[in-house]
Protein backbone atom coordinates (compact mmCIF):
# COMPACT_ATOMS: atom_id res chain seq x y z
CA UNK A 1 12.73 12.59 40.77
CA UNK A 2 13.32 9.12 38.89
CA UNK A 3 15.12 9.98 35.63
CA UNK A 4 13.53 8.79 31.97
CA UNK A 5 15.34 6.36 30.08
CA UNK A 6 16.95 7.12 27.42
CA UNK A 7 16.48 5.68 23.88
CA UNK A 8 19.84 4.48 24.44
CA UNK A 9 18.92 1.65 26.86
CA UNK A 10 16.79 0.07 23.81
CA UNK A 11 18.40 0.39 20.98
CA UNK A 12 20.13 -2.59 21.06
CA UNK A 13 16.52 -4.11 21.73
CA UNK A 14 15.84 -2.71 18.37
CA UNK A 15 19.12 -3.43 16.30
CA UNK A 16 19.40 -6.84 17.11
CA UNK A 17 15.98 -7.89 15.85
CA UNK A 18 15.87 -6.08 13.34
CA UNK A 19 19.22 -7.31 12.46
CA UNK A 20 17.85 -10.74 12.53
CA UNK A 21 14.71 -9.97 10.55
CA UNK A 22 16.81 -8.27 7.81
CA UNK A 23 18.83 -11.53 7.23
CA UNK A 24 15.80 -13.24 7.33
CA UNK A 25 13.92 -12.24 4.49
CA UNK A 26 17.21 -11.23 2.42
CA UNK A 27 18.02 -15.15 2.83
CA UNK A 28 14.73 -17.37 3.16
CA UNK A 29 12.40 -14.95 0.49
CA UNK A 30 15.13 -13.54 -1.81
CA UNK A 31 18.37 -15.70 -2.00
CA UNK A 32 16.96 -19.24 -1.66
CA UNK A 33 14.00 -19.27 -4.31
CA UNK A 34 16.28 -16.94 -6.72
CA UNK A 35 19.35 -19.32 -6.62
CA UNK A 36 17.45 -22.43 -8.47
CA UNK A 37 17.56 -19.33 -11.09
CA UNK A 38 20.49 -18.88 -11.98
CA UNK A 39 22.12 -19.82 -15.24
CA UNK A 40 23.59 -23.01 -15.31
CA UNK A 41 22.85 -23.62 -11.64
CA UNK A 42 21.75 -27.72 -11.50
CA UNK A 43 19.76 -29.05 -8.64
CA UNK A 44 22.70 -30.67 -7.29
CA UNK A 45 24.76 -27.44 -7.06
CA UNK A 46 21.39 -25.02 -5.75
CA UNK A 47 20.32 -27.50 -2.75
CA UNK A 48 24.40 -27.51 -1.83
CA UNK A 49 24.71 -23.74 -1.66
CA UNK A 50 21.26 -23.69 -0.11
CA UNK A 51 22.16 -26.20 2.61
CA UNK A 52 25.14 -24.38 3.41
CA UNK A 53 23.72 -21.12 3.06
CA UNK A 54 20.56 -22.21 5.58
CA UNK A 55 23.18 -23.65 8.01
CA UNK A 56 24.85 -20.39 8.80
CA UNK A 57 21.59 -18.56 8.61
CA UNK A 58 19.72 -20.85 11.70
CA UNK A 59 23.67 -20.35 13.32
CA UNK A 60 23.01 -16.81 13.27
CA UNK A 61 19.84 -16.52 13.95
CA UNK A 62 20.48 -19.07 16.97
CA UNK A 63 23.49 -16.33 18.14
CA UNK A 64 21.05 -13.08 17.36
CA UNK A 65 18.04 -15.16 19.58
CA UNK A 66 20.51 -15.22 22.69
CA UNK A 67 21.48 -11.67 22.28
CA UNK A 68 17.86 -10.56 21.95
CA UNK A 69 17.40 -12.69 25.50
CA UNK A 70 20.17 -11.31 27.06
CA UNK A 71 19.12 -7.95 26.22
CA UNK A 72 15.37 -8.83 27.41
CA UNK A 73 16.68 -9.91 30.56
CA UNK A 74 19.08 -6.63 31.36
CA UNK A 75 17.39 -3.40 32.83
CA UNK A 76 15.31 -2.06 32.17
CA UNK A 77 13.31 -5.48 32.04
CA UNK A 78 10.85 -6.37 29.15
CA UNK A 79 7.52 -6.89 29.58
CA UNK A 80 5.02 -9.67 29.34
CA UNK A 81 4.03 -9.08 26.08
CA UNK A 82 7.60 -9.20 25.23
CA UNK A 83 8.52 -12.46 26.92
CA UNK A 84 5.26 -14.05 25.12
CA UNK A 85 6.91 -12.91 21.82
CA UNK A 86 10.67 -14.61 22.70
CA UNK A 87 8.85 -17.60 23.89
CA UNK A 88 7.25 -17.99 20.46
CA UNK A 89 10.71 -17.03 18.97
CA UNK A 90 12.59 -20.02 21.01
CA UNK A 91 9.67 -21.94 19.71
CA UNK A 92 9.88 -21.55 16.82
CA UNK A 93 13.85 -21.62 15.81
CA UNK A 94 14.15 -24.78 17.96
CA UNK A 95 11.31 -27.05 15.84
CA UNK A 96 12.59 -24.83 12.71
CA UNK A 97 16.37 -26.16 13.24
CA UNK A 98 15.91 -29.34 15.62
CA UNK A 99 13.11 -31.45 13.91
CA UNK A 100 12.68 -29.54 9.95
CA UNK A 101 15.96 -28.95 9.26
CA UNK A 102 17.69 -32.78 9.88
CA UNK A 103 14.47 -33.72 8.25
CA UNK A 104 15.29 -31.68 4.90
CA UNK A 105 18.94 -32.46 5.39
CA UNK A 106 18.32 -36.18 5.20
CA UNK A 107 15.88 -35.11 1.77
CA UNK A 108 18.85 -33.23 0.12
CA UNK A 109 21.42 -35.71 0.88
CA UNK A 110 19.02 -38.69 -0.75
CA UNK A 111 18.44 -36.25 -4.04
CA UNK A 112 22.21 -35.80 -4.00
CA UNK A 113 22.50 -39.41 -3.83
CA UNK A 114 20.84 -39.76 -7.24
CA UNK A 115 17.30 -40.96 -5.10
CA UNK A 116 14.06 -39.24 -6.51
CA UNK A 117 12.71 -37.08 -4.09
CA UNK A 118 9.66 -35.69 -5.18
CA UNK A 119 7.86 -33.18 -3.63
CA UNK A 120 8.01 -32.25 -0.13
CA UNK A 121 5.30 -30.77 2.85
CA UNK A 122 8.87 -30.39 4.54
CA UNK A 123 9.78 -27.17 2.28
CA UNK A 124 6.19 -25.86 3.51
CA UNK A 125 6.60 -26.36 6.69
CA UNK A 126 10.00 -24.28 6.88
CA UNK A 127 8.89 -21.79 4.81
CA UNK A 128 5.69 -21.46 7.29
CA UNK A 129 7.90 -21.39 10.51
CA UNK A 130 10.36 -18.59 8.31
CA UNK A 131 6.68 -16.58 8.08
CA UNK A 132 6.73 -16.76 12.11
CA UNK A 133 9.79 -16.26 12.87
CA UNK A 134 9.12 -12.75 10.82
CA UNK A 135 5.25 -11.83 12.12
CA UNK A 136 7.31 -12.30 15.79
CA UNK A 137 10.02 -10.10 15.14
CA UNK A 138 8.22 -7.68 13.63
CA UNK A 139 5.70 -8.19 17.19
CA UNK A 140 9.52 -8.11 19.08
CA UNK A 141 9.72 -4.82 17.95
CA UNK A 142 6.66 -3.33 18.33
CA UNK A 143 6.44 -4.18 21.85
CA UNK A 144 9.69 -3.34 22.57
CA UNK A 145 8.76 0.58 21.01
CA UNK A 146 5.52 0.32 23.14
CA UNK A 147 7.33 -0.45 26.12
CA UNK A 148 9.92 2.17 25.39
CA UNK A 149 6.82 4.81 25.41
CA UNK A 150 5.37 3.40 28.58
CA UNK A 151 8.61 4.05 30.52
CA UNK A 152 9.24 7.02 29.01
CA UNK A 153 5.28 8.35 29.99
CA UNK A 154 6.63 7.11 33.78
C-alpha cells in the first residue's frame, strides 16, 4: 500500500508563490503609482525610491523564482502543466529585468539628468509583463493544488 502525500510536501509549493505574488502587487500596483502621491514627493525623489525600490523587488523575485524551481524539481515532481507555467515565469522575469529594466534605468537616469523624457511605451511594457508575472502565479498555484488532488486521489 503506497502512502498519500501529505499536504506537507506542497506547502512550500504554495508559500513561496504566493509569497512572491503578495510582494508583487503590494509593490508594482500599490507602492509605485501611490508614491508620485505623496506630499512634497518631486519627480526626482519618486523615480529614485522607485528605482531602488524595483531593484530589490526583481532581486527577490529572481531569489523566490529559484526556490519555486527547486521546489518543482524535488519529489514529489510537478507536472507538465506546472513546468509550462515556470517556463513562462523564467520568461517573463528575464525580458522583465534583462532588456525593460536597463531600458527604464537608462530613462530615469536621463530625467535625473535634467533631459526631458516624455512619455514612455517602456512603463507599459513593465507594467504588462508585472500583469504576467501575476496571471502565472496565480496559474503556479492552481496547478500546483490540482496536482496536490491528483496524488492525493492515487
Amino acid at each position: 500500500m503506497r502512502a498519500e502525500p501529505g499536504p506537507g510536501r506542497f506547502a512550500l509549493r504554495l508559500v513561496v508563490p504566493s509569497f512572491w505574488l503578495g510582494l508583487l502587487v503590494a509593490l508594482a500596483f500599490i507602492e509605485t503609482p501611490l508614491k508620485f502621491l505623496g506630499p512634497g514627493v518631486t519627480l526626482d525623489i519618486a523615480l529614485g525610491i522607485g528605482r531602488l525600490v524595483l531593484t530589490a523587488a526583481d532581486i527577490a523575485g529572481a531569489v523566490l523564482l529559484v526556490a519555486t524551481t527547486v521546489l518543482a524539481l524535488l519529489r514529489p515532481r510537478v507536472g507538465k502543466p506546472s513546468l509550462w507555467v515556470l517556463g513562462g515565469l523564467w520568461f517573463v522575469l528575464v525580458v522583465q529585468v534583462g532588456v525593460v529594466r536597463p531600458l527604464l534605468n537608462a530613462r530615469t537616469e536621463a530625467v535625473l539628468a535634467g533631459l526631458e523624457a516624455g512619455g514612455s511605451w517602456l512603463h507599459n511594457v513593465y507594467i504588462v509583463a508585472d500583469v504576467l508575472l501575476v496571471g502565472l502565479l496565480i496559474a503556479l498555484l492552481v496547478t500546483t493544488v490540482r496536482e496536490y488532488r491528483a496524488a492525493i486521489r492515487r
